[in-house]
N, C-alpha and C. Protein backbone atom coordinates (compact mmCIF):
# COMPACT_ATOMS: atom_id res chain seq x y z
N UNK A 1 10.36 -11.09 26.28
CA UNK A 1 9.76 -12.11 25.43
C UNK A 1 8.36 -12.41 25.95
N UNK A 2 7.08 -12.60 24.99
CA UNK A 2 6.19 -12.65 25.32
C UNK A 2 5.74 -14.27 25.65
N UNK A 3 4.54 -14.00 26.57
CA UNK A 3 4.37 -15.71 26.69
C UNK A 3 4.48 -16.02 28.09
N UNK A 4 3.59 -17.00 28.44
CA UNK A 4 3.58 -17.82 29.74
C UNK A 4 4.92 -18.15 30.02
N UNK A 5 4.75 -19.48 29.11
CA UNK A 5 5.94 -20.39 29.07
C UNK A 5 7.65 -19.45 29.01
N UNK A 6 7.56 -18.56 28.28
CA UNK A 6 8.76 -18.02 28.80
C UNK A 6 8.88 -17.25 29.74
N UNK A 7 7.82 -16.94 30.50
CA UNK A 7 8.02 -16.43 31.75
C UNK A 7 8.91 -17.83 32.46
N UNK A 8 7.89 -18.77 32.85
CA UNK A 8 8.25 -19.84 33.06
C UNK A 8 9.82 -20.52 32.91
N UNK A 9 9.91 -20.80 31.97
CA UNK A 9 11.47 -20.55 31.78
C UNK A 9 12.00 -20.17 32.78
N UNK A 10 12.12 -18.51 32.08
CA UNK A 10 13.36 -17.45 32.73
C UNK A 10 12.82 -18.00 34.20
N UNK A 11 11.57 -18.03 34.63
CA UNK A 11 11.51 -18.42 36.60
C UNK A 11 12.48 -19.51 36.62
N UNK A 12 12.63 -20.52 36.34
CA UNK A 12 13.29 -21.98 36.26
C UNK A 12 14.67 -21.39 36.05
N UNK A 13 15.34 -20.57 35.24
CA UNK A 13 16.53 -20.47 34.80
C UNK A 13 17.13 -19.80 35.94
N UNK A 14 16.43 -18.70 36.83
CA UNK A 14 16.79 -17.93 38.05
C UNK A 14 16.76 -19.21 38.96
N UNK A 15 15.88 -19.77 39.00
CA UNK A 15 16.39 -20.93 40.45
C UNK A 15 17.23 -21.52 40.35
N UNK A 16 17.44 -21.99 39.02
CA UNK A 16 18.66 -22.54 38.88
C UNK A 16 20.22 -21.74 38.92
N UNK A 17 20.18 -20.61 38.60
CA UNK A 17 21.47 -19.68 38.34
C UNK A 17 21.30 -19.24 40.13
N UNK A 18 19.86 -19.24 40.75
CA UNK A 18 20.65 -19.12 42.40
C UNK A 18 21.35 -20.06 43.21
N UNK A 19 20.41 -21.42 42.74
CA UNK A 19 21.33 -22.65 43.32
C UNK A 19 22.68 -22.68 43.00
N UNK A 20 22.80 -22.44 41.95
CA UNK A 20 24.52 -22.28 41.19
C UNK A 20 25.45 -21.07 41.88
N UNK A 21 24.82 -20.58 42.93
CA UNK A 21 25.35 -19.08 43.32
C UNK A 21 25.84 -18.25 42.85
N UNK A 22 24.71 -18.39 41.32
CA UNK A 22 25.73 -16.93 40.61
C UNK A 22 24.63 -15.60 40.82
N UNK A 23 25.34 -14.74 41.14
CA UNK A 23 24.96 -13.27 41.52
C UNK A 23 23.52 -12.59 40.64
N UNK A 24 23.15 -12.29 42.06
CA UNK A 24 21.57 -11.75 41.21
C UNK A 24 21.78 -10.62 39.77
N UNK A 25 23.01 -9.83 40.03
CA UNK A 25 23.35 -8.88 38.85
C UNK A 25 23.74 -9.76 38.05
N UNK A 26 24.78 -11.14 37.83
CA UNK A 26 24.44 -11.74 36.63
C UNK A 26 23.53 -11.92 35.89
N UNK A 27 22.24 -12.93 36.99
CA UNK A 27 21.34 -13.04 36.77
C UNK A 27 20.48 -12.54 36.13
N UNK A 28 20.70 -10.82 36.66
CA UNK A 28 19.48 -9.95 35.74
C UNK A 28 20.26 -9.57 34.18
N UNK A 29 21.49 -9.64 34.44
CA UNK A 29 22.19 -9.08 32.92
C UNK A 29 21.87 -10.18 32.18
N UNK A 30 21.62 -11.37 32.32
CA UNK A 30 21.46 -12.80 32.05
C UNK A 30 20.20 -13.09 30.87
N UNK A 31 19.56 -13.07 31.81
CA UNK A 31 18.01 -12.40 31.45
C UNK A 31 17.74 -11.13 30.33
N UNK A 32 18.09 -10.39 30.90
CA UNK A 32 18.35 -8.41 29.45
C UNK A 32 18.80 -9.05 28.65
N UNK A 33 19.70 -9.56 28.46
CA UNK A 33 20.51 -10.11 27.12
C UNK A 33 20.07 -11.49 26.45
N UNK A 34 19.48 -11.86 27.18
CA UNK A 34 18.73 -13.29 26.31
C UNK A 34 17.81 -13.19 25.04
N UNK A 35 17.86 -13.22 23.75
CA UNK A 35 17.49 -12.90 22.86
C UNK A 35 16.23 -14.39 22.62
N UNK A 36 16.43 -14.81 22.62
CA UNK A 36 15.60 -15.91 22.43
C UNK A 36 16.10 -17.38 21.52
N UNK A 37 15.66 -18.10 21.12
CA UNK A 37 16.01 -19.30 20.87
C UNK A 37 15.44 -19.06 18.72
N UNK A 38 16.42 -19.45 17.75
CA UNK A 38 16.01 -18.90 16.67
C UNK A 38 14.66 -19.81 16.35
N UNK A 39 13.53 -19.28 15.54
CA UNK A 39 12.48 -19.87 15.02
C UNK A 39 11.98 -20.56 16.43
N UNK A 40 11.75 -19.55 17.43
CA UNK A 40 10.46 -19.82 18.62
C UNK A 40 10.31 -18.34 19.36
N UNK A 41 9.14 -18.03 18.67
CA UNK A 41 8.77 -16.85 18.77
C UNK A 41 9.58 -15.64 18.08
N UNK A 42 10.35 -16.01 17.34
CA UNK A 42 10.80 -14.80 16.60
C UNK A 42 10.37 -13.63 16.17
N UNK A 43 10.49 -12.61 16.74
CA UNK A 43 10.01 -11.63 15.97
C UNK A 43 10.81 -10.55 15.05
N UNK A 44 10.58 -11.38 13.66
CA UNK A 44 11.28 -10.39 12.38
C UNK A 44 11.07 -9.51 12.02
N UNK A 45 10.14 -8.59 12.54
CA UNK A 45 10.27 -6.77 12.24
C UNK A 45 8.84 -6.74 11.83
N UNK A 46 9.06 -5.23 11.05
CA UNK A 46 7.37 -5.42 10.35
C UNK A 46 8.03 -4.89 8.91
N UNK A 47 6.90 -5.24 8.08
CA UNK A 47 7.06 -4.89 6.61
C UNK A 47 5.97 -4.22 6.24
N UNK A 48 5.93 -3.14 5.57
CA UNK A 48 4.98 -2.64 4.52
C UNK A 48 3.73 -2.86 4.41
N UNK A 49 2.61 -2.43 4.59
CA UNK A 49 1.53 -3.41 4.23
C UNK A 49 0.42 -1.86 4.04
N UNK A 50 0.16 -1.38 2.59
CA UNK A 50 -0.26 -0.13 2.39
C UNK A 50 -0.16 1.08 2.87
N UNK A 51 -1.09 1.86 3.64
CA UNK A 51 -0.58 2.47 4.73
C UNK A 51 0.23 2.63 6.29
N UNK A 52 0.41 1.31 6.23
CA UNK A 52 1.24 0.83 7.96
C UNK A 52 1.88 -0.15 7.43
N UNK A 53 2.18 -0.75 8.60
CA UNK A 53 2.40 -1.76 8.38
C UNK A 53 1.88 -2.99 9.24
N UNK A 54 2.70 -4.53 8.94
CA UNK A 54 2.34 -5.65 9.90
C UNK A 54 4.20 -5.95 10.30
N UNK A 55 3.41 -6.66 11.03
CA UNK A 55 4.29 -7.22 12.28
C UNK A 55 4.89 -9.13 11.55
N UNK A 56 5.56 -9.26 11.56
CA UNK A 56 6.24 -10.80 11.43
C UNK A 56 6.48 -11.67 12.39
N UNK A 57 6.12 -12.66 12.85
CA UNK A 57 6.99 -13.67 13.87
C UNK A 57 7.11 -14.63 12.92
N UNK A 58 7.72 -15.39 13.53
CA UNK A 58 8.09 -17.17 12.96
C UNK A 58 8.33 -17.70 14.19
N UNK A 59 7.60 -18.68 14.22
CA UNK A 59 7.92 -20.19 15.54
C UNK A 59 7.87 -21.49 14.80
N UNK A 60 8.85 -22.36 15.31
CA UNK A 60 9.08 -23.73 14.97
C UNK A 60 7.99 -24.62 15.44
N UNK A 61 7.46 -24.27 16.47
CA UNK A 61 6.33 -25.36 17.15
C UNK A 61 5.38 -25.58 15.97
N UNK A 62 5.56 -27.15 16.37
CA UNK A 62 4.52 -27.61 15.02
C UNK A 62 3.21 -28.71 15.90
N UNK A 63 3.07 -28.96 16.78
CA UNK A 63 2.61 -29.50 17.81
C UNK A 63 1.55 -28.93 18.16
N UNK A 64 0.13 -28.91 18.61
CA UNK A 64 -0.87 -28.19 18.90
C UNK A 64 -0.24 -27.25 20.05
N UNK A 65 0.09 -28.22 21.17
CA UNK A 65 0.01 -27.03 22.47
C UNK A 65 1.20 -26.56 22.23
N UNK A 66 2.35 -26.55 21.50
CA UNK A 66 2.93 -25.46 20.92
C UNK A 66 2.48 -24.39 20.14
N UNK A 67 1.24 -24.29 19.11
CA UNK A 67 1.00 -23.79 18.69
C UNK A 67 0.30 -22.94 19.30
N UNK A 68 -0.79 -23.48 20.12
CA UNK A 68 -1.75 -22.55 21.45
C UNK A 68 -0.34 -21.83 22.28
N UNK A 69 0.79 -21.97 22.66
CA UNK A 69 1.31 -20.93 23.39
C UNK A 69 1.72 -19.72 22.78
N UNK A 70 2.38 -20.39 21.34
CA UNK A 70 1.97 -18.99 20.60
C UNK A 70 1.18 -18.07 20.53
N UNK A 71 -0.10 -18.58 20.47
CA UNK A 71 -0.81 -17.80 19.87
C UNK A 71 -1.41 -17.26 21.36
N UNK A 72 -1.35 -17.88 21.98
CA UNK A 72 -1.59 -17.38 23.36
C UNK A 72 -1.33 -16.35 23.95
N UNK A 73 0.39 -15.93 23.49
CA UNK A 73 1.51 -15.24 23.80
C UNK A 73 1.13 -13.80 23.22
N UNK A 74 0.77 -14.09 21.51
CA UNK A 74 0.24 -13.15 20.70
C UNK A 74 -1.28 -12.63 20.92
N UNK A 75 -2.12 -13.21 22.06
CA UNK A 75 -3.28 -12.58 21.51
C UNK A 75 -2.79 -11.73 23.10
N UNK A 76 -2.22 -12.06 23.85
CA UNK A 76 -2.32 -11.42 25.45
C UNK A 76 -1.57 -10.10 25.11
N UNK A 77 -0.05 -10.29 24.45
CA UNK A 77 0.59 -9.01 23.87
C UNK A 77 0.24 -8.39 23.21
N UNK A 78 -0.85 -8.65 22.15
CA UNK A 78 -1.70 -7.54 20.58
C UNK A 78 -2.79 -7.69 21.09
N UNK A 79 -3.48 -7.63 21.69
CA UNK A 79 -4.85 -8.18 21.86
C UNK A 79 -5.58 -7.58 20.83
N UNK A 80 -5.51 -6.62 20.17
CA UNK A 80 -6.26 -5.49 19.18
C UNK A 80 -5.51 -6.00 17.91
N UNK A 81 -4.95 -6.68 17.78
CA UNK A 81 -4.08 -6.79 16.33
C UNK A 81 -4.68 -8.58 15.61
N UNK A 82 -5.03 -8.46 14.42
CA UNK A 82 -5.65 -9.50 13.36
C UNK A 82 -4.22 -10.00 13.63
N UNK A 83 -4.56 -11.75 13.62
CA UNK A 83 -3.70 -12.63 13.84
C UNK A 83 -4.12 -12.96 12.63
N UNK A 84 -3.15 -13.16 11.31
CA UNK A 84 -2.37 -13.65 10.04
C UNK A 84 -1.97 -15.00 10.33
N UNK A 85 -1.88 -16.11 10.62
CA UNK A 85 -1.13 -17.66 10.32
C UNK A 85 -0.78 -18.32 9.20
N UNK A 86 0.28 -18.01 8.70
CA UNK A 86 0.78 -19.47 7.53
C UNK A 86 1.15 -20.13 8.68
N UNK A 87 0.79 -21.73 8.26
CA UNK A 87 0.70 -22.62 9.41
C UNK A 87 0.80 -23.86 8.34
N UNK A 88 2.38 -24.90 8.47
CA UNK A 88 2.75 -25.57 8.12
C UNK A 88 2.33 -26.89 8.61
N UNK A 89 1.25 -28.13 9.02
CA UNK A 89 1.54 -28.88 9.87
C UNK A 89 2.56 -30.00 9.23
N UNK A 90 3.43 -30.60 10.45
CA UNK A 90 5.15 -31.62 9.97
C UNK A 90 4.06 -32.88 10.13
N UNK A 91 4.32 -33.74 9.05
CA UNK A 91 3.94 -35.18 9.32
C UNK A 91 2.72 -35.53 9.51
N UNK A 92 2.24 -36.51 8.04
CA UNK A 92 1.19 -36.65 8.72
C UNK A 92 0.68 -37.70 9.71
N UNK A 93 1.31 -38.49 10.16
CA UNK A 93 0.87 -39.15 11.17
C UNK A 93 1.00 -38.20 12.82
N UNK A 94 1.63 -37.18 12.56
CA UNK A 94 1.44 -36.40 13.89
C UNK A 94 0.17 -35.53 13.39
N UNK A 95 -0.27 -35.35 12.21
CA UNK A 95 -1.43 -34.51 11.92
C UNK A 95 -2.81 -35.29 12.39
N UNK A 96 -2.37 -36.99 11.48
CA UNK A 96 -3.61 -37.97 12.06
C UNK A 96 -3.78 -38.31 13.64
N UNK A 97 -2.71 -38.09 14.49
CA UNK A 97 -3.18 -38.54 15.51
C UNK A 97 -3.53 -37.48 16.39
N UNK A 98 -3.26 -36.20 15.87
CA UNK A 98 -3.84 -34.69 17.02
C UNK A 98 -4.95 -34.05 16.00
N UNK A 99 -5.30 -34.66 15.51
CA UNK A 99 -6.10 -33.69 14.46
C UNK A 99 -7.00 -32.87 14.93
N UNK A 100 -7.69 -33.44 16.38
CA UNK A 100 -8.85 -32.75 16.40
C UNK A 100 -8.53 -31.45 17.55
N UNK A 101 -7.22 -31.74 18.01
CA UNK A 101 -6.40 -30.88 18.41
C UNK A 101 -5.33 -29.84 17.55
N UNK A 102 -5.50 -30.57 16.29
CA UNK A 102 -4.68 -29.32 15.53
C UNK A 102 -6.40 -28.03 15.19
N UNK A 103 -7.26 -28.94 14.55
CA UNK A 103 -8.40 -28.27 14.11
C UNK A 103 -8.77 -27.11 15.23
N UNK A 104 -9.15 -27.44 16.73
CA UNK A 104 -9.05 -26.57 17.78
C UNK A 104 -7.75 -25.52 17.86
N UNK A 105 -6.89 -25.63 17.57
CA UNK A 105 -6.18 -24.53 18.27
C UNK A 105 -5.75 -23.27 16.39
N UNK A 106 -5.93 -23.92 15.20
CA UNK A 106 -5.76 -23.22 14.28
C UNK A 106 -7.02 -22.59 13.80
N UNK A 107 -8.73 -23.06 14.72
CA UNK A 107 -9.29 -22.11 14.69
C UNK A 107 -9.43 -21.07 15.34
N UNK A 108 -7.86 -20.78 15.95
CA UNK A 108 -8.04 -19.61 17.08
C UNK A 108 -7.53 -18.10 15.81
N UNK A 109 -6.84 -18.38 14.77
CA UNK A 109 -6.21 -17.73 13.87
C UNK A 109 -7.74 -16.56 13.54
N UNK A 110 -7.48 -15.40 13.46
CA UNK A 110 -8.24 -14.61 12.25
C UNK A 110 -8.59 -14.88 11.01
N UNK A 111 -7.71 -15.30 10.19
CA UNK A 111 -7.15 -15.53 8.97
C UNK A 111 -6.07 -16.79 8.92
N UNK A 112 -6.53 -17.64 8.57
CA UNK A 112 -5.35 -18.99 8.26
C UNK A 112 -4.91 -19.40 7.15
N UNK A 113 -3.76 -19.42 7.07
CA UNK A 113 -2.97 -19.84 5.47
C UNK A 113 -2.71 -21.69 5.36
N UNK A 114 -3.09 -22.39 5.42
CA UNK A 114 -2.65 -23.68 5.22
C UNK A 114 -1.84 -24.11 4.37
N UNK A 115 -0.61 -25.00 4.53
CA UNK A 115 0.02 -25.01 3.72
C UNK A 115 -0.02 -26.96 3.70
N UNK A 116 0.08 -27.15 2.75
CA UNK A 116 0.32 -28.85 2.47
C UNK A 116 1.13 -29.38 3.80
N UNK A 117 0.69 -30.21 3.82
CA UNK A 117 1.57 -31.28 5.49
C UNK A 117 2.64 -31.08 4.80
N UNK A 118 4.36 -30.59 5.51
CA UNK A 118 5.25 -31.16 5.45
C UNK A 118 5.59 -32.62 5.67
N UNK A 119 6.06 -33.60 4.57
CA UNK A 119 5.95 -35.20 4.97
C UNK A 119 7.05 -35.33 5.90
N UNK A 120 7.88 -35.07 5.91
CA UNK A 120 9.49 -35.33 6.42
C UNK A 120 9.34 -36.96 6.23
N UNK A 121 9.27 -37.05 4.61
CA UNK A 121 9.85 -38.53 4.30
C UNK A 121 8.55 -39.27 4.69
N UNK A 122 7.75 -39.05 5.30
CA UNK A 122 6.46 -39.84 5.64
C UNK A 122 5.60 -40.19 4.13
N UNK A 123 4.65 -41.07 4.11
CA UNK A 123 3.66 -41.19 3.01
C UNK A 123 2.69 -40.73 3.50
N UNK A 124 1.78 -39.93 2.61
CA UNK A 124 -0.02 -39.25 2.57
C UNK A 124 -0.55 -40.56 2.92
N UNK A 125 -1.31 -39.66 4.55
CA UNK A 125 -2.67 -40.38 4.74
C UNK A 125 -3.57 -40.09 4.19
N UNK A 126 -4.70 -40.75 4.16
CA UNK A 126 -5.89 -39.96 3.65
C UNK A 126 -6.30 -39.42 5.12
N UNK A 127 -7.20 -38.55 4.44
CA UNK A 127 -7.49 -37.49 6.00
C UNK A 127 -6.82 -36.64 6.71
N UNK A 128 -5.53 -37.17 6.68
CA UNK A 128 -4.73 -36.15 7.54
C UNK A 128 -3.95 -35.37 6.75
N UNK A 129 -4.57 -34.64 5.55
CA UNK A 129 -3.82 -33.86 4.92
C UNK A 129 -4.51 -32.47 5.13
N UNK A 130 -3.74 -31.36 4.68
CA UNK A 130 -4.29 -29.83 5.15
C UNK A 130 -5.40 -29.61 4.34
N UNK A 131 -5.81 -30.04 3.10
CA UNK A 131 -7.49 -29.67 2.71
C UNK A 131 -8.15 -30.76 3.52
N UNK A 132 -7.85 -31.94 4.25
CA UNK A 132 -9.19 -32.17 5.08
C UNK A 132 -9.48 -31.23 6.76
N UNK A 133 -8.16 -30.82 6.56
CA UNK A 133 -7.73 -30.09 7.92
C UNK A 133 -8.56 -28.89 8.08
N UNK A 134 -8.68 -28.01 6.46
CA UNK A 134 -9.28 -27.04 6.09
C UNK A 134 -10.91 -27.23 6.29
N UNK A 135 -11.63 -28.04 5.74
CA UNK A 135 -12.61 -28.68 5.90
C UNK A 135 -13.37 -28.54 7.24
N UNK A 136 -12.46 -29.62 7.83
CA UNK A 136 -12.70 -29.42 9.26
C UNK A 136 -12.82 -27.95 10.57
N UNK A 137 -11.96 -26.93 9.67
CA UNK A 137 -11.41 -26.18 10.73
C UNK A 137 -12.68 -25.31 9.96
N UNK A 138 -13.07 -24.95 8.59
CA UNK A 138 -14.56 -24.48 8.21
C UNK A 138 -15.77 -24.34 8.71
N UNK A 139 -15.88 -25.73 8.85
CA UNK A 139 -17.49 -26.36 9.69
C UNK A 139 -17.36 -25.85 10.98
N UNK A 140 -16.48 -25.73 11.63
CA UNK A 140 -15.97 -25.01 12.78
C UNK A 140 -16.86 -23.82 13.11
N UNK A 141 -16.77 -23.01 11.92
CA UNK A 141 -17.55 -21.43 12.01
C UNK A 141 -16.55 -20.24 12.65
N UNK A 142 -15.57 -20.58 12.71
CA UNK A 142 -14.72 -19.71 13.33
C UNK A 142 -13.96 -18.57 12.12
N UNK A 143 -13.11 -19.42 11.12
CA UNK A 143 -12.44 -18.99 10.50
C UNK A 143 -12.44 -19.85 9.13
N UNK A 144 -12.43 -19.06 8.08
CA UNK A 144 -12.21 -19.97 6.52
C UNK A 144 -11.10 -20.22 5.90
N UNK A 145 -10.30 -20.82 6.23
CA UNK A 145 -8.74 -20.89 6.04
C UNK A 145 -9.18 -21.31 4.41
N UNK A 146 -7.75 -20.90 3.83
CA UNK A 146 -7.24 -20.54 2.45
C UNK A 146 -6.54 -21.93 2.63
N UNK A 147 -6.57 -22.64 1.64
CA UNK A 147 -5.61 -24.11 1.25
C UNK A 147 -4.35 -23.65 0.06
N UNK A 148 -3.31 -23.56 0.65
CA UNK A 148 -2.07 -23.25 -0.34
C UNK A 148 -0.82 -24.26 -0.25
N UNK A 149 -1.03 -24.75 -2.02
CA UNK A 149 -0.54 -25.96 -2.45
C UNK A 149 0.79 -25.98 -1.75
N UNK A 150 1.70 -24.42 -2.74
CA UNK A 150 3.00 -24.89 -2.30
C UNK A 150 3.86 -23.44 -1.55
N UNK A 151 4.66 -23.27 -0.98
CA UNK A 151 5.26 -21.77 -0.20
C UNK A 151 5.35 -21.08 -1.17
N UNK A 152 6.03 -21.32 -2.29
CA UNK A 152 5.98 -20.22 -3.03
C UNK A 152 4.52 -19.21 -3.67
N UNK A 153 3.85 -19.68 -3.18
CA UNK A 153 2.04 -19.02 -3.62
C UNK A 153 1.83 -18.79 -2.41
N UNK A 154 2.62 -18.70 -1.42
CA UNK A 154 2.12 -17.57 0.12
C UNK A 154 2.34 -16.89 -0.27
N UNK A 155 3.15 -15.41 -0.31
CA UNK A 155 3.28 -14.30 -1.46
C UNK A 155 2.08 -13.66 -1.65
N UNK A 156 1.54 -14.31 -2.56
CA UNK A 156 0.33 -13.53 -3.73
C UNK A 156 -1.34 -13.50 -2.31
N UNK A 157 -1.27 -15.30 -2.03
CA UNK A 157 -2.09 -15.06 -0.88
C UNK A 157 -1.61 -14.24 -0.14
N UNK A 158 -1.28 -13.68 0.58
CA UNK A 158 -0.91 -13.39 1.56
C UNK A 158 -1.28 -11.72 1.64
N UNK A 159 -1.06 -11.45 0.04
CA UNK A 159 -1.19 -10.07 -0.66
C UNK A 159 -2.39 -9.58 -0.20
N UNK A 160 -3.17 -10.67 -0.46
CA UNK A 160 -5.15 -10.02 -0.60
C UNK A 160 -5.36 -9.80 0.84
N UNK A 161 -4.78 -10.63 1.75
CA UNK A 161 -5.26 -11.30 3.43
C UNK A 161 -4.73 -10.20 4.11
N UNK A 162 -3.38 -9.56 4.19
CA UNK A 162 -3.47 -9.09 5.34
C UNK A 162 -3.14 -7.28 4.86
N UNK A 163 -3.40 -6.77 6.75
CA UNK A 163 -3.73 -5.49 6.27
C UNK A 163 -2.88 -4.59 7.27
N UNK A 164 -2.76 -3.57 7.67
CA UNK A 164 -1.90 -2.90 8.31
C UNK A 164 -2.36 -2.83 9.85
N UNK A 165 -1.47 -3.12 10.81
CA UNK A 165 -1.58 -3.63 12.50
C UNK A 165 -1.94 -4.59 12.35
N UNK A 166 -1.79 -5.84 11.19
CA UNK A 166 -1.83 -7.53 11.58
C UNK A 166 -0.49 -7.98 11.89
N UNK A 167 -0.76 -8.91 12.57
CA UNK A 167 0.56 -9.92 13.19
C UNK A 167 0.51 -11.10 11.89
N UNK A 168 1.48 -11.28 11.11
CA UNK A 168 1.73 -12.35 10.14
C UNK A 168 2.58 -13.37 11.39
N UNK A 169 1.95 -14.46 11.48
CA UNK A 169 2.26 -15.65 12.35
C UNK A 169 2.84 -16.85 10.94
N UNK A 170 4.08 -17.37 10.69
CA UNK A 170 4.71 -18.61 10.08
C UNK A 170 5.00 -19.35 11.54
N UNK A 171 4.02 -20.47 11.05
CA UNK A 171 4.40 -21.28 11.63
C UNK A 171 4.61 -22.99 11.63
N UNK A 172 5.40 -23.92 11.76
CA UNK A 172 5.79 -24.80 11.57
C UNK A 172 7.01 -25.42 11.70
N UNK A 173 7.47 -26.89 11.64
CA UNK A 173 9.08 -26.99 11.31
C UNK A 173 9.39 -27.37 9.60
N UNK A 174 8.67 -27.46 9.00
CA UNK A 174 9.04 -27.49 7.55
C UNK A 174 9.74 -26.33 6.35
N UNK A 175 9.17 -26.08 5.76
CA UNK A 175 9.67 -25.32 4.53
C UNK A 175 9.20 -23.71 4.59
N UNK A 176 8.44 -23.33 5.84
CA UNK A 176 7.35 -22.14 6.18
C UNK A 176 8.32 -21.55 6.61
N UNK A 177 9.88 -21.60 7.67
CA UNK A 177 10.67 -21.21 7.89
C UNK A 177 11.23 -20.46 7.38
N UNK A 178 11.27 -20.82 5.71
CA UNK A 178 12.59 -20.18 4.44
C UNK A 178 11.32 -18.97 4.20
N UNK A 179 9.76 -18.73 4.13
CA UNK A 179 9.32 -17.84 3.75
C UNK A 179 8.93 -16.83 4.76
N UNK A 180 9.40 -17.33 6.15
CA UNK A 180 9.13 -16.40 7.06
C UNK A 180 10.69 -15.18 6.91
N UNK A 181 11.63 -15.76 6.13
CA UNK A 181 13.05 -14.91 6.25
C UNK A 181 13.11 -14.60 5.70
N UNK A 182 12.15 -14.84 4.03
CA UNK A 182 12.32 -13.96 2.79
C UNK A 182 11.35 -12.97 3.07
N UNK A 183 9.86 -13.07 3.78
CA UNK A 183 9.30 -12.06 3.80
C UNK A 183 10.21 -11.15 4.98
N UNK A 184 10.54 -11.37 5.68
CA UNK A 184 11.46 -10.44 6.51
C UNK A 184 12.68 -9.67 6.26
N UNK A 185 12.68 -10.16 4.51
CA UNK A 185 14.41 -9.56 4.14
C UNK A 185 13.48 -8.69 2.88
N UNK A 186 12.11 -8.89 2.40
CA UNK A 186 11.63 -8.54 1.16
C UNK A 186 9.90 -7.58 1.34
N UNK A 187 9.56 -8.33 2.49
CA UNK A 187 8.11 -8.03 2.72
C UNK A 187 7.32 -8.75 2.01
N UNK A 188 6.05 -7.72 0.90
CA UNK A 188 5.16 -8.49 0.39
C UNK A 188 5.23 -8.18 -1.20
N UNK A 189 6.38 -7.66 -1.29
CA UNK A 189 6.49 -6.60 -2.56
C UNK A 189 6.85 -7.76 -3.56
């Protein structure tokens, strides 16, 4: 599994499985067989994409420095591969109060898909919604993220954006989840 933090981990999980005195051959079978945790860092295969193809993950982190380990994880493992993001942010009062920390770490993307704040039951701030997010992450100069109303119109975007050896990154805890498993059961077709 790629990534600091899961290095990290698995280090923490061995000190702990030695204090526990269970056997270093557990330990390592322990480890080989650990698949990962579903929707954090997932990686769903690749699909189709003209002549090659791209690559899929999905992660749940909806949090900036969740989002930077991702992408962290992905630029150290692909370093040569266009990073793709549909990027869900949950809530907007977690959008209003990291904003200038969401804006920093989603201009690390190649290509960014924005998708409407998931509310989870919350009411629209002004400001902290994904076209001011877009706005912001523009003036930036980094990257021109695409504003997409609702999941079902990732699809068609998604069509024009990416190209063969890109990493398609879904990410969020909202509704970005259900289109990271249909493109993984369907592609872009």
């Amino acid at each position: 599994m790629p990534g600091k933090h899961n290095a990290l981990n698995a280090t923490a999980a061995v000190v702990i499985a030695t204090d526990e005195n269970i056997s270093d051959r557990d330990i390592k079978a322990g480890i080989q067989n650990f698949s990962g945790v579903g929707r954090r860092f997932d990686i769903r295969g690749e699909f189709k994409v003209g002549d090659g193809n791209a690559m899929l993950v999905d992660d749940y982190g909806h949090h900036p420095t969740e989002v930077a380990a991702t992408v962290k994880a992905l630029r150290d493992g692909w370093p040569k591969n266009r990073l793709v993001m549909v990027y869900q942010p949950h809530r907007y009062s977690r959008t209003k109060d990291l904003y200038e920390d969401f804006v920093d770490v989603l201009s690390g993307a190649d290509v960014l898909l924005l998708l409407e704040v998931y509310s989870a039951g919350e009411k629209k701030i002004a400001g902290a919604d994904s076209r001011s997010l877009c706005r912001s992450i523009r003036l930036r100069g980094k990257v021109d993220p695409v504003y997409v109303r609702k999941v079902e119109e990732v699809h068609e975007v998604l069509k024009g954006q990416v190209r063969a050896g890109d990493i398609v990154l879904t990410q969020g805890a909202g509704s970005v989840g259900a289109l990271a498993k249909e493109i993984a059961q369907k592609g872009l077709s």
